[in-house]
Protein backbone atom coordinates (compact mmCIF):
# COMPACT_ATOMS: atom_id res chain seq x y z
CA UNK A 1 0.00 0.00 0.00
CA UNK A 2 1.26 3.67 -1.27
CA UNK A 3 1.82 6.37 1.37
CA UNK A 4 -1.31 7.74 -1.01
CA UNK A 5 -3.38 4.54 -0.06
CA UNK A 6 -2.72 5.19 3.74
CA UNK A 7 -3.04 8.75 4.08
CA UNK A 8 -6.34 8.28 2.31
CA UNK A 9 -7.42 5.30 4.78
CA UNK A 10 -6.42 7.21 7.77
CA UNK A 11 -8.73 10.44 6.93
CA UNK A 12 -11.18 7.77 6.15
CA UNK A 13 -10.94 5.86 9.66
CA UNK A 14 -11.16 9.66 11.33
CA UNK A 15 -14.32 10.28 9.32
CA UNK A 16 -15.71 7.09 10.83
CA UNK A 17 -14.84 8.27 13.95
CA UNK A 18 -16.19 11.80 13.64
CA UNK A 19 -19.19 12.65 15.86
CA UNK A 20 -19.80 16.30 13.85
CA UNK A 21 -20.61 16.14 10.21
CA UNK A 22 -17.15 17.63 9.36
CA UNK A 23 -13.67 16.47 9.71
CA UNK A 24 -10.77 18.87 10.87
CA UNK A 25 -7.24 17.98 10.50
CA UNK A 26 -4.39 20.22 10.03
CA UNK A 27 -2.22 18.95 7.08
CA UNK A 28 1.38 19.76 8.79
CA UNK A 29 -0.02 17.09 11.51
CA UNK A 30 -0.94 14.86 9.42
CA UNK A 31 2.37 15.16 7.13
CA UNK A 32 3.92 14.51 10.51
CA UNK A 33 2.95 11.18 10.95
CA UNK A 34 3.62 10.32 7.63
CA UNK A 35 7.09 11.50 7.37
CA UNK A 36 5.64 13.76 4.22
CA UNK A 37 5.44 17.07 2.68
CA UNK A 38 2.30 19.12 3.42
CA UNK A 39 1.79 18.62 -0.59
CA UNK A 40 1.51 15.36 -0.36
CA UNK A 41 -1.44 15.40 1.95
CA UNK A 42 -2.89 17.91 -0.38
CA UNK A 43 -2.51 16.03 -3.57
CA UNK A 44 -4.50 12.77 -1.40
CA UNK A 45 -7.01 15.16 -0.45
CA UNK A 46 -7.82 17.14 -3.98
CA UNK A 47 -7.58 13.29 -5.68
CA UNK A 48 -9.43 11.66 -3.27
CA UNK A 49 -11.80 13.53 -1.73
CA UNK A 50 -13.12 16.09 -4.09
CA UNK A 51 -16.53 16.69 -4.46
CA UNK A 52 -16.66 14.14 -7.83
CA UNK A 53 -16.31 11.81 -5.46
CA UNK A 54 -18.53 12.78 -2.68
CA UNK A 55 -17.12 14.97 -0.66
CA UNK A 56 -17.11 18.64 0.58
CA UNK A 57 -13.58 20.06 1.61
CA UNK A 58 -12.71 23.65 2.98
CA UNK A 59 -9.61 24.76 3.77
CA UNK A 60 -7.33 27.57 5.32
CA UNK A 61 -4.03 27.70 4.40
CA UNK A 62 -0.68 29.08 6.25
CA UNK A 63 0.66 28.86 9.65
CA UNK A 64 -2.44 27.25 11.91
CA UNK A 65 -3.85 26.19 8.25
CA UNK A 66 -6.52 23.23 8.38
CA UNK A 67 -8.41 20.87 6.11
CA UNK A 68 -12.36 20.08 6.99
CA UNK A 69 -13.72 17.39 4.93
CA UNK A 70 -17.56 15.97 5.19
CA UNK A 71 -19.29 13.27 3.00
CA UNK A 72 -21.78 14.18 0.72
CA UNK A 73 -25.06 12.37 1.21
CA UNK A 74 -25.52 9.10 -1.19
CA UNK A 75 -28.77 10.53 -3.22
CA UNK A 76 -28.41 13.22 -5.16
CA UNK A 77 -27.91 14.09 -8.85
CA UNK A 78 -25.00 14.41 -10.67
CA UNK A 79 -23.84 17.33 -12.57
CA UNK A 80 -21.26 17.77 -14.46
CA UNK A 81 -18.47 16.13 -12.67
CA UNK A 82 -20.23 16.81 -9.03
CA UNK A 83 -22.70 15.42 -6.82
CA UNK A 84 -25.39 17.64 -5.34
CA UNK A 85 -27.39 16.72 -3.10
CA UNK A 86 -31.40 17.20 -2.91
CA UNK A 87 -31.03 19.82 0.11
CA UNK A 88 -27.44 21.50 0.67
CA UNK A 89 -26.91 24.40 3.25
CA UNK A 90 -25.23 27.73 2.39
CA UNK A 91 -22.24 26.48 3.71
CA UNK A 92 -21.88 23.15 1.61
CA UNK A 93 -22.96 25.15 -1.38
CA UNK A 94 -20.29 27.94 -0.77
CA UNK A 95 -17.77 25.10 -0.20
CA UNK A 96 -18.83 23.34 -3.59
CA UNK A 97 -18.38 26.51 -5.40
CA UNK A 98 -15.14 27.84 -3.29
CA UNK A 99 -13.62 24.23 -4.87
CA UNK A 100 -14.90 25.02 -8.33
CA UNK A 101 -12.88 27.90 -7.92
CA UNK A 102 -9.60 26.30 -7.03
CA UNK A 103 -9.94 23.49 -9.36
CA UNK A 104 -10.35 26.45 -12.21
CA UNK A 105 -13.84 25.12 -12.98
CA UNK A 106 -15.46 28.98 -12.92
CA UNK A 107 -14.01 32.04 -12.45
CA UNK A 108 -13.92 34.49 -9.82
CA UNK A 109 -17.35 36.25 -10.87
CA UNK A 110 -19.10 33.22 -11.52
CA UNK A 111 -18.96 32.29 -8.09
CA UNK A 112 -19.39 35.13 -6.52
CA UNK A 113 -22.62 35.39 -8.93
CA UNK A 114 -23.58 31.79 -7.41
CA UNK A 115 -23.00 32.58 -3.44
CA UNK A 116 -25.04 35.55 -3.92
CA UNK A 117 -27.96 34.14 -5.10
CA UNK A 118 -27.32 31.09 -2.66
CA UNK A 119 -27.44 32.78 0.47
CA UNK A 120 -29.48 32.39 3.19
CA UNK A 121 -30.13 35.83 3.65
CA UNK A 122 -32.13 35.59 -0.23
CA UNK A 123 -33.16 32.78 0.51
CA UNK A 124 -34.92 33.56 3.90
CA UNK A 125 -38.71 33.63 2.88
CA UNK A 126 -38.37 30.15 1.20
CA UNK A 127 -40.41 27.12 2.66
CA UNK A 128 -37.21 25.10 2.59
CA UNK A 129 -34.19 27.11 1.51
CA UNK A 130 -31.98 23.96 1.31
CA UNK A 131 -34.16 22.37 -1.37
CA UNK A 132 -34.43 25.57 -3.48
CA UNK A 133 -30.67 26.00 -2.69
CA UNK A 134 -30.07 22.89 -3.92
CA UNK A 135 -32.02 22.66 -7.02
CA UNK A 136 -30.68 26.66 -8.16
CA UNK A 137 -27.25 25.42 -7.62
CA UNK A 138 -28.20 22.18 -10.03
CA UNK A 139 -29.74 24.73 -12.26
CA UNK A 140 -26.40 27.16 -12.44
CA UNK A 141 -24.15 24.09 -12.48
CA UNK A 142 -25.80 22.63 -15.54
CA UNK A 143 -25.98 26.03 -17.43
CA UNK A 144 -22.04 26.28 -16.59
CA UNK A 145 -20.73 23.28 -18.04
CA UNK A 146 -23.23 23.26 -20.65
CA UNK A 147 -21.04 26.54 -21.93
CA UNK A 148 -17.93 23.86 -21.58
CA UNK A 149 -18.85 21.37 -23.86
């Protein structure tokens, strides 16, 4: 088993473990006990636990920097290359679009475009805000990478 294979088991044996919905590590720890670079903890996370895949992941980089990773739920539709869920809260959806971002996906207005209209604060009067949430982010997704093809 690659150093790859067993940081990626280890984050997954911590998610297990996990009572809140999200998973903190700091990646200089976690390097640590792998005798790695901080890099290499990145590359396992952006390969294996991107939201293609499933998963959520926020992060804060520099001195103190951290990683928080949380499992998407199992239903869902895909789009594009990611997995939305059939409710998502602001902060899932702004962590969706903050990794479409980094992963050069859209640009900068694009998803500033999306966490405006994703907001709870627009979204306040709905009956349930995470459904519409979800289904507006489907509908923006779609119309993005519908552009890409």
């Amino acid at each position: 088993m690659g150093i790859s294979d067993r940081i990626e088991a280890f984050i997954l044996e911590l998610m297990k473990q996990e009572q809140d919905d999200w998973l903190k590590i700091q990646r200089n720890e976690l390097a640590q006990i792998f005798g790695c670079v901080p890099s290499q903890i990145n590359y396992v996370i952006s390969t294996r636990f991107s939201p293609e895949k499933g998963y959520i992941v926020e992060s804060r980089r520099g001195g103190g920097g951290w990683v928080k990773i949380k499992k998407i739920n199992g239903n869902g539709e895909e789009v594009g290359t990611l997995h939305i869920a059939p409710e998502i809260t602001e902060r899932d959806a702004f962590g969706c679009i903050s990794e479409l971002l980094s992963d050069g996906k859209i640009d900068r207005q694009s998803a500033r475009i999306m966490c405006a209209a994703l907001g709870d604060e627009v979204l306040r009067d709905a009956d349930n805000r995470d459904r519409v949430r979800a289904e507006v982010l489907k509908s923006m997704l779609r119309a993005v990478f519908e552009n890409k093809k």
